[in-house]
PDB file of N, CA and C in Angstrom:
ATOM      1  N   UNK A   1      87.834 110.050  93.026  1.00  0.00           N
ATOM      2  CA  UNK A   1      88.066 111.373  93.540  1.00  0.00           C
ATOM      3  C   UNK A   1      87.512 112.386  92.565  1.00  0.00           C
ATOM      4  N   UNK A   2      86.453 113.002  92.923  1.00  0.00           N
ATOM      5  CA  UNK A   2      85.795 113.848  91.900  1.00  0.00           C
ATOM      6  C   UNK A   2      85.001 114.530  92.984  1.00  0.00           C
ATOM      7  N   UNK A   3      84.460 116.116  92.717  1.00  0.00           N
ATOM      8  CA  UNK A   3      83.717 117.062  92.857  1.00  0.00           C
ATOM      9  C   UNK A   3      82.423 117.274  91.766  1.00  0.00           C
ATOM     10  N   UNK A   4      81.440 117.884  92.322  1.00  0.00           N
ATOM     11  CA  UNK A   4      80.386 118.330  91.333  1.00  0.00           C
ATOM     12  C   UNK A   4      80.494 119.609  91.402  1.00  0.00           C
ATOM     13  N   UNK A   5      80.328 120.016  90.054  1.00  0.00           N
ATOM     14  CA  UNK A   5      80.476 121.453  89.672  1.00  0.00           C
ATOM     15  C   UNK A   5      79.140 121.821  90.081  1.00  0.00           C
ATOM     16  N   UNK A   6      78.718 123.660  89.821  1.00  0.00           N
ATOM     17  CA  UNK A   6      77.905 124.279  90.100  1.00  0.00           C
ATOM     18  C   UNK A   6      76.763 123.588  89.044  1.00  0.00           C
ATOM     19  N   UNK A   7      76.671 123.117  88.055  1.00  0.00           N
ATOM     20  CA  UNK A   7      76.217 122.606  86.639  1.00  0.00           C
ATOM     21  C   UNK A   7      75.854 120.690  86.765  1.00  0.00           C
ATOM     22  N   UNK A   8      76.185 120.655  88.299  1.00  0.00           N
ATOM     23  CA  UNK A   8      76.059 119.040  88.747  1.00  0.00           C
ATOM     24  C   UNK A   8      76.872 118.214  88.043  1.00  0.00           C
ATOM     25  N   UNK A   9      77.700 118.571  87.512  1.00  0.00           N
ATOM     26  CA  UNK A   9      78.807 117.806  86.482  1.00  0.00           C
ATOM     27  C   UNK A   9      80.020 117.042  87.443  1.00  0.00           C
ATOM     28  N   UNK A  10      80.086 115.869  87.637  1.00  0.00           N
ATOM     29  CA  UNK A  10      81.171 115.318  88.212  1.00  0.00           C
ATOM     30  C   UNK A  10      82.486 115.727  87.918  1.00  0.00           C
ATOM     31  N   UNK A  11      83.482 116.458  88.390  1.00  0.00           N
ATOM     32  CA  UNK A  11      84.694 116.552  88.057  1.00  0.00           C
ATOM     33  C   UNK A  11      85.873 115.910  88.816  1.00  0.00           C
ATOM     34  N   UNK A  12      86.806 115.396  88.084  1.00  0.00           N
ATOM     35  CA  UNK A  12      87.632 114.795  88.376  1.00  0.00           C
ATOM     36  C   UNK A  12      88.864 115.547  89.199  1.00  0.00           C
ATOM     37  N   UNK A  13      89.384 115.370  90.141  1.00  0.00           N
ATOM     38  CA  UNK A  13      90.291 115.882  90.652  1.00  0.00           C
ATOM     39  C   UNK A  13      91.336 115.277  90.205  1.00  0.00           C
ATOM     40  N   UNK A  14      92.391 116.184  90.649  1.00  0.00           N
ATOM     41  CA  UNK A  14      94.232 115.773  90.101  1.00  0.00           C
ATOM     42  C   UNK A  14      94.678 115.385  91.454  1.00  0.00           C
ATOM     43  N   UNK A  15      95.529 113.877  90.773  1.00  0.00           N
ATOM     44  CA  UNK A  15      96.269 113.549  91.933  1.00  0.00           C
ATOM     45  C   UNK A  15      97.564 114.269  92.064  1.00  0.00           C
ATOM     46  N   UNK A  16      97.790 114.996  93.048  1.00  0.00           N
ATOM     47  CA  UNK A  16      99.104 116.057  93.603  1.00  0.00           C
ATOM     48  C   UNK A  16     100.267 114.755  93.080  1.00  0.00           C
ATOM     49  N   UNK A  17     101.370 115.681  92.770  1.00  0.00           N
ATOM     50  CA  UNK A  17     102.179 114.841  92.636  1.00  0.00           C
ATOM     51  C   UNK A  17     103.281 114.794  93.700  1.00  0.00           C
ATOM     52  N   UNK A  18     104.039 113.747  94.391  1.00  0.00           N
ATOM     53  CA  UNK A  18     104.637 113.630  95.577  1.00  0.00           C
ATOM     54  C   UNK A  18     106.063 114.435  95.686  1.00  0.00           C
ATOM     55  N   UNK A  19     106.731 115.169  94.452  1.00  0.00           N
ATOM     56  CA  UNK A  19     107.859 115.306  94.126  1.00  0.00           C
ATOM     57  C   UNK A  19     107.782 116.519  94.987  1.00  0.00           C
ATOM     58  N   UNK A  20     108.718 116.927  96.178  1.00  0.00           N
ATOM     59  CA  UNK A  20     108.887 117.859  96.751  1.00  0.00           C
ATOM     60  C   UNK A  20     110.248 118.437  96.826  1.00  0.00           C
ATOM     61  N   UNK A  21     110.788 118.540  95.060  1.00  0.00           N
ATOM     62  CA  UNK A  21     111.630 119.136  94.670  1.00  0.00           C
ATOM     63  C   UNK A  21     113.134 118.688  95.570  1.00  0.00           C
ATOM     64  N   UNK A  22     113.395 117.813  96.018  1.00  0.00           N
ATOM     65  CA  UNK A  22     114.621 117.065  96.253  1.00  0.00           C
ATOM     66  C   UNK A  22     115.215 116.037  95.440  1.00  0.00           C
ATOM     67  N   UNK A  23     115.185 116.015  94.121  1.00  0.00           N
ATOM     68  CA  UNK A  23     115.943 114.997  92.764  1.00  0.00           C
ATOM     69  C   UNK A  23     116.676 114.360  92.820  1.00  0.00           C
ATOM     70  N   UNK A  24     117.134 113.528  94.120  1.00  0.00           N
ATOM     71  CA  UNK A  24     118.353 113.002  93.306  1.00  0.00           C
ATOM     72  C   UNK A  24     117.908 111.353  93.838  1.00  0.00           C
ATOM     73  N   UNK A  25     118.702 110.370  92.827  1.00  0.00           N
ATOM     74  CA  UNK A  25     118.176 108.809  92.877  1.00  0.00           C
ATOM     75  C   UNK A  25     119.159 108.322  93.861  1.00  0.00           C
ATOM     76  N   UNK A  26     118.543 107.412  95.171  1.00  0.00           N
ATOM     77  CA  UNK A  26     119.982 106.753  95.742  1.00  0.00           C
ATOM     78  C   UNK A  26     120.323 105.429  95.095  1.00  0.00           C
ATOM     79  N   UNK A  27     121.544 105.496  94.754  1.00  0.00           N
ATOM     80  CA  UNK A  27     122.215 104.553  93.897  1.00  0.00           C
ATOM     81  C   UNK A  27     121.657 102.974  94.547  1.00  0.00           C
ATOM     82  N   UNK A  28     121.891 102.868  95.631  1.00  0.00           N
ATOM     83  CA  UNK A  28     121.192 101.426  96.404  1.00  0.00           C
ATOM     84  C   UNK A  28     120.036 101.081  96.129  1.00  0.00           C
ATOM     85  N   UNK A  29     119.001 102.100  96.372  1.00  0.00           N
ATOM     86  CA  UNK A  29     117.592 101.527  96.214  1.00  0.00           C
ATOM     87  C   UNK A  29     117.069 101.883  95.348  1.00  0.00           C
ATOM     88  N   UNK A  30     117.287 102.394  94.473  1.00  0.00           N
ATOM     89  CA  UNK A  30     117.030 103.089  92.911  1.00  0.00           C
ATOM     90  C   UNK A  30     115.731 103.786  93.091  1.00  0.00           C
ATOM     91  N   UNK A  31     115.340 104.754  94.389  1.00  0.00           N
ATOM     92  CA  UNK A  31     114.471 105.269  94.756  1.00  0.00           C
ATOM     93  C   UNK A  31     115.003 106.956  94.617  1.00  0.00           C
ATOM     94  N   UNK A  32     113.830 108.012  94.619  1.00  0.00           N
ATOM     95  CA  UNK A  32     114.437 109.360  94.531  1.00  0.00           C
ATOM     96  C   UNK A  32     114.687 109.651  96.076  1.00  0.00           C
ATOM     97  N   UNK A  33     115.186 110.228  96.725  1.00  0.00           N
ATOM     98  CA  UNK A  33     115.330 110.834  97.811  1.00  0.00           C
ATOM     99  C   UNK A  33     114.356 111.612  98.512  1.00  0.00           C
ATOM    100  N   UNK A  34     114.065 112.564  97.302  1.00  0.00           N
ATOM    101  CA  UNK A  34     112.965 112.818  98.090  1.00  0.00           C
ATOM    102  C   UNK A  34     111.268 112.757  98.029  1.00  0.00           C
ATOM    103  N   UNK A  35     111.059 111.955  97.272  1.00  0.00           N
ATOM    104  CA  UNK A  35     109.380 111.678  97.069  1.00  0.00           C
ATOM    105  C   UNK A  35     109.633 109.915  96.998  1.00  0.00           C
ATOM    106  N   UNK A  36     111.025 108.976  97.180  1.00  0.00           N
ATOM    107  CA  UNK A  36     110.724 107.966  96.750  1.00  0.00           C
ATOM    108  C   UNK A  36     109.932 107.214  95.774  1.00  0.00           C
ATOM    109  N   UNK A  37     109.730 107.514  94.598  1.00  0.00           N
ATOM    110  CA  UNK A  37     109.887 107.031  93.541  1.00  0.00           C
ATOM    111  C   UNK A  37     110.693 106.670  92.505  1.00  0.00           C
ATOM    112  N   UNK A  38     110.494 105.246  92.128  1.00  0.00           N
ATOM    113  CA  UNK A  38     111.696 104.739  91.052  1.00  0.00           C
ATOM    114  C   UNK A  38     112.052 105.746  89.770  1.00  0.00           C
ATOM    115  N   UNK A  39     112.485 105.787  89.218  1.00  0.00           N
ATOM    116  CA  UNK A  39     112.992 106.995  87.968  1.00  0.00           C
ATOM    117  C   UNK A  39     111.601 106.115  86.942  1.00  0.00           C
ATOM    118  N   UNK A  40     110.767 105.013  86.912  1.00  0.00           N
ATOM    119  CA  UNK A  40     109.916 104.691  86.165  1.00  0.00           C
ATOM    120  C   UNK A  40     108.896 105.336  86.398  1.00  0.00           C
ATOM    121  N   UNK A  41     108.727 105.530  87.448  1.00  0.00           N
ATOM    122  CA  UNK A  41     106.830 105.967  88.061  1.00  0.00           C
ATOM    123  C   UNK A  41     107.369 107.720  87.791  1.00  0.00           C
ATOM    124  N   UNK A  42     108.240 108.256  88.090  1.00  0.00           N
ATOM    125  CA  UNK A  42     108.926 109.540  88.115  1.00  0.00           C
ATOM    126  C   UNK A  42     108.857 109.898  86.387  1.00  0.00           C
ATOM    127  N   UNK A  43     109.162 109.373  85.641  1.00  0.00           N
ATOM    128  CA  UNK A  43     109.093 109.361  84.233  1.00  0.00           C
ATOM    129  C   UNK A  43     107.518 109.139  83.493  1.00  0.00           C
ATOM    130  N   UNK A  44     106.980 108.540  84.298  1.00  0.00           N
ATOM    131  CA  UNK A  44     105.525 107.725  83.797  1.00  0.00           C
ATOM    132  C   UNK A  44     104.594 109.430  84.553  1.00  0.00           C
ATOM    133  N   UNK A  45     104.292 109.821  85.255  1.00  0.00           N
ATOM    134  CA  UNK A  45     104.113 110.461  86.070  1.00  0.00           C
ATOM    135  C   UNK A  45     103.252 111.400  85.174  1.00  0.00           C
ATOM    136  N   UNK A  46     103.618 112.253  84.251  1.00  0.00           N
ATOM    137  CA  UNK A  46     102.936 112.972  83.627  1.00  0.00           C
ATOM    138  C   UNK A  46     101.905 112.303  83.163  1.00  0.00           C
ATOM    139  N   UNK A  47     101.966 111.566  82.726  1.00  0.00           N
ATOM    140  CA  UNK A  47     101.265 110.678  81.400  1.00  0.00           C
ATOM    141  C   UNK A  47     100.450 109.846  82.280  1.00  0.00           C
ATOM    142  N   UNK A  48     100.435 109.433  83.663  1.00  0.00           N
ATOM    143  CA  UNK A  48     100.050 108.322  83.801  1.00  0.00           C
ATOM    144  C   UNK A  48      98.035 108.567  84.183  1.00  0.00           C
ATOM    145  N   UNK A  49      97.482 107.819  84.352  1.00  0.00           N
ATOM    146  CA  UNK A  49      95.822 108.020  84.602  1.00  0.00           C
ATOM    147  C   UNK A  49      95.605 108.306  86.348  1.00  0.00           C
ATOM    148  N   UNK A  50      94.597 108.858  86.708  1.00  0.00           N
ATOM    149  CA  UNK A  50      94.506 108.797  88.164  1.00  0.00           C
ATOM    150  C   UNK A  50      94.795 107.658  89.029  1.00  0.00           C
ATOM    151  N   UNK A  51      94.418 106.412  87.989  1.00  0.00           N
ATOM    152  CA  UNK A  51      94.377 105.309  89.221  1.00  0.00           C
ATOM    153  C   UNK A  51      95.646 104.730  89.165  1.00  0.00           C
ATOM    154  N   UNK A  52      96.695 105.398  88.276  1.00  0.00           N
ATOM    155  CA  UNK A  52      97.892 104.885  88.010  1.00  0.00           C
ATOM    156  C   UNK A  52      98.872 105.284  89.459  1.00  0.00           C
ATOM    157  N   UNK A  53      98.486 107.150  89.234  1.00  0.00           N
ATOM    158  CA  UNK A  53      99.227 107.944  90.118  1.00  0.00           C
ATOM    159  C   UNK A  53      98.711 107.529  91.582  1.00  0.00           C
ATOM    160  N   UNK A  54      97.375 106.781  91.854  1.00  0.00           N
ATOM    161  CA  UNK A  54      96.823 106.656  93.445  1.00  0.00           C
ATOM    162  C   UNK A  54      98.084 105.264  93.627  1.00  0.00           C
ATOM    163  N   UNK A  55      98.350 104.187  92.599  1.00  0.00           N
ATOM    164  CA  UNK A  55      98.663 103.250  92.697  1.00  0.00           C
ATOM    165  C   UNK A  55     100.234 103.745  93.258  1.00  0.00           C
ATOM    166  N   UNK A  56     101.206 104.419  92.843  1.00  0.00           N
ATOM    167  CA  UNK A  56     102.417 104.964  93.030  1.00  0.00           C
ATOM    168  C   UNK A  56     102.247 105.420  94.011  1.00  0.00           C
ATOM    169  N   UNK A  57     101.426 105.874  94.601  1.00  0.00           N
ATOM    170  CA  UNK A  57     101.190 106.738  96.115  1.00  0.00           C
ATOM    171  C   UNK A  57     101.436 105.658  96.929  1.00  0.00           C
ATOM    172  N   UNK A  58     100.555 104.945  96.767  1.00  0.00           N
ATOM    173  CA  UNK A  58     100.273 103.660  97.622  1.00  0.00           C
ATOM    174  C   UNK A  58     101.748 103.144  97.784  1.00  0.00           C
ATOM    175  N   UNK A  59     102.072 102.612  96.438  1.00  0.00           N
ATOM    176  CA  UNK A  59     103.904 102.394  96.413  1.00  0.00           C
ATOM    177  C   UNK A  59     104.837 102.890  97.939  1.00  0.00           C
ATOM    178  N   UNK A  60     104.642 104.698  97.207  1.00  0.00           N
ATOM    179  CA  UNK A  60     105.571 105.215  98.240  1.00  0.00           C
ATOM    180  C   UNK A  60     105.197 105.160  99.596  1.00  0.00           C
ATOM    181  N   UNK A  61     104.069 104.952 100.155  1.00  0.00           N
ATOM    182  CA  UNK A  61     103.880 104.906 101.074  1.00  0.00           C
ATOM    183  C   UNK A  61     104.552 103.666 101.759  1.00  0.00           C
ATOM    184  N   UNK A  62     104.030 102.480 101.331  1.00  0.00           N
ATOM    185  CA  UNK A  62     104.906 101.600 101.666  1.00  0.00           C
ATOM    186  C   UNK A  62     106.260 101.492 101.752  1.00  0.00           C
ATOM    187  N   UNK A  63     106.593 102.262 100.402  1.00  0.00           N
ATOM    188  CA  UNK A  63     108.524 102.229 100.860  1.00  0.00           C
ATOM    189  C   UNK A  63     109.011 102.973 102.106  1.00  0.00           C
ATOM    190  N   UNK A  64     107.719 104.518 102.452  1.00  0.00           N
ATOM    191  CA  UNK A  64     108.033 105.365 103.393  1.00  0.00           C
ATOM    192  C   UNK A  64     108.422 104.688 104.658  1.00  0.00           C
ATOM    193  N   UNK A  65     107.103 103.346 104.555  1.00  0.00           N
ATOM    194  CA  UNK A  65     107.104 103.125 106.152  1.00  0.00           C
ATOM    195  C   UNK A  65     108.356 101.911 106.274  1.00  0.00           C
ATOM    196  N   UNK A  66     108.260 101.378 104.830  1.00  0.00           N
ATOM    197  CA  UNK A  66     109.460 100.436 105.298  1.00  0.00           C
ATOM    198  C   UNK A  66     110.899 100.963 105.361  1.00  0.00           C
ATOM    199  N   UNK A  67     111.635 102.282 104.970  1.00  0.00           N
ATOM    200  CA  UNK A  67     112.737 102.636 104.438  1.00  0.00           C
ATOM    201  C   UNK A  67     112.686 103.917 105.613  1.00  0.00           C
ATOM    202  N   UNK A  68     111.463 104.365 106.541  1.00  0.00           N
ATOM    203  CA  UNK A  68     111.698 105.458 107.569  1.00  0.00           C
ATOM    204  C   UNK A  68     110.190 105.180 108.567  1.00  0.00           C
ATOM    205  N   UNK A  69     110.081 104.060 109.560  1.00  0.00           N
ATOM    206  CA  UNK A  69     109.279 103.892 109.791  1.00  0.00           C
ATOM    207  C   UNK A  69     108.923 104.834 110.947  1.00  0.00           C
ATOM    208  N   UNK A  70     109.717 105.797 111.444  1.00  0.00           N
ATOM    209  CA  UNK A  70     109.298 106.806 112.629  1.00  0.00           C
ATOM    210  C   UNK A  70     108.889 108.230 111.655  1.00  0.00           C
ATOM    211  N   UNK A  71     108.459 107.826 110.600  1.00  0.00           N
ATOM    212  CA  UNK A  71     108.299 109.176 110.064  1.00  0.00           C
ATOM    213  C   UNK A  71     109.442 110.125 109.568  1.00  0.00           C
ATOM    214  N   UNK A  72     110.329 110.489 110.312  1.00  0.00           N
ATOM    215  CA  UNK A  72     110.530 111.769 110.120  1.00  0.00           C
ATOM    216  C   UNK A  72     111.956 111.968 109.393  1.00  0.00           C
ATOM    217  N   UNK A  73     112.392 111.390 107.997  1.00  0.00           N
ATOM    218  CA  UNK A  73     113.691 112.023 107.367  1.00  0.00           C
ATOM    219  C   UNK A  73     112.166 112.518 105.693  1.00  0.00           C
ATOM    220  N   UNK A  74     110.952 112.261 106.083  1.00  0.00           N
ATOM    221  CA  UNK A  74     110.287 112.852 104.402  1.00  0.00           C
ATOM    222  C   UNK A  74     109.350 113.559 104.898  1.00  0.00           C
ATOM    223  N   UNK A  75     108.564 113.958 106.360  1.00  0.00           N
ATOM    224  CA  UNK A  75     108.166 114.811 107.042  1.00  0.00           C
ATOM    225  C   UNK A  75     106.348 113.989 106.739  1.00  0.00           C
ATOM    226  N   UNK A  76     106.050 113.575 105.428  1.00  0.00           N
ATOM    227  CA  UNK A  76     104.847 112.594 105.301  1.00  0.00           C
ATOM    228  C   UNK A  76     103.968 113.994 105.092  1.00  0.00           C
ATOM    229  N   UNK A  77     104.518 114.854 104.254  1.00  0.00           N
ATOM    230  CA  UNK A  77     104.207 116.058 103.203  1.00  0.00           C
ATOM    231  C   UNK A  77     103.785 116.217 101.843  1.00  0.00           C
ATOM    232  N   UNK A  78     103.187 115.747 100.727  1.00  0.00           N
ATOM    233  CA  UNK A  78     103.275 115.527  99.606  1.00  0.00           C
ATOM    234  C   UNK A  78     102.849 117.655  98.762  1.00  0.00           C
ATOM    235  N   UNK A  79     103.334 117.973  97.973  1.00  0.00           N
ATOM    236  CA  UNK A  79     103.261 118.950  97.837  1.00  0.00           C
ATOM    237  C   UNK A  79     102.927 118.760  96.086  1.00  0.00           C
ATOM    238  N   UNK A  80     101.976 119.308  95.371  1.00  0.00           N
ATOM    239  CA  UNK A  80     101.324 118.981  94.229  1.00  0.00           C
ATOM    240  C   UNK A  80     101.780 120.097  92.903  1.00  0.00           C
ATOM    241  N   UNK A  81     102.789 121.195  93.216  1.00  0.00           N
ATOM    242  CA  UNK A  81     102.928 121.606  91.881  1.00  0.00           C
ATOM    243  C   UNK A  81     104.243 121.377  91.214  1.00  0.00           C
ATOM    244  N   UNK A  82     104.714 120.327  91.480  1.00  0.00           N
ATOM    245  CA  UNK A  82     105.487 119.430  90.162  1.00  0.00           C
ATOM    246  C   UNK A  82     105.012 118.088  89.901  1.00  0.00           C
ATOM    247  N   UNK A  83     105.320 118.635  88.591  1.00  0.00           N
ATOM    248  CA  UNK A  83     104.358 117.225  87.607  1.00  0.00           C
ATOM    249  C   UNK A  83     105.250 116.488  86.680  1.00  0.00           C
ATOM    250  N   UNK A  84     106.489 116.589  87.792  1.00  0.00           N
ATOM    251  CA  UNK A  84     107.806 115.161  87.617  1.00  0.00           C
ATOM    252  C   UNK A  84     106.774 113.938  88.005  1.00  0.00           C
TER     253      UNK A  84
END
């Protein structure tokens, strides 16, 4: 995932981060509520490399479809300015 600048320079884009400001962990599935991520990938998150954060995407996606497979209790929204 990268753009070329005006200067033909490949630039790297930021992977948005999934946290759409709903925090809290459900005790059962040790997932967040509202971006579904474990408190590891949630902690790792800042720090982690692009192909780390595509890999966690991928994650939640799968938990999305297995843990709400009609879509609609996480709306399938990811919103990018927290960098939980």
């Amino acid at each position: 995932m990268s753009t070329t600048s005006p200067g033909g320079l490949q630039v790297p884009q930021p992977v948005a981060s999934p946290c759409i400001n709903i925090c809290r962990m459900d005790e059962q599935t040790g997932l967040c509520l509202g971006c579904l991520r474990t408190i590891g990938e949630i902690a790792m998150w800042s720090r982690a490399t692009a192909d780390q954060r595509l890999q966690i995407l991928l994650a939640i996606e799968r938990r999305r479809v297995e843990h709400d497979p009609l879509g609609g209790a996480w709306g399938g929204e990811l919103r990018g300015e927290c960098e939980r």
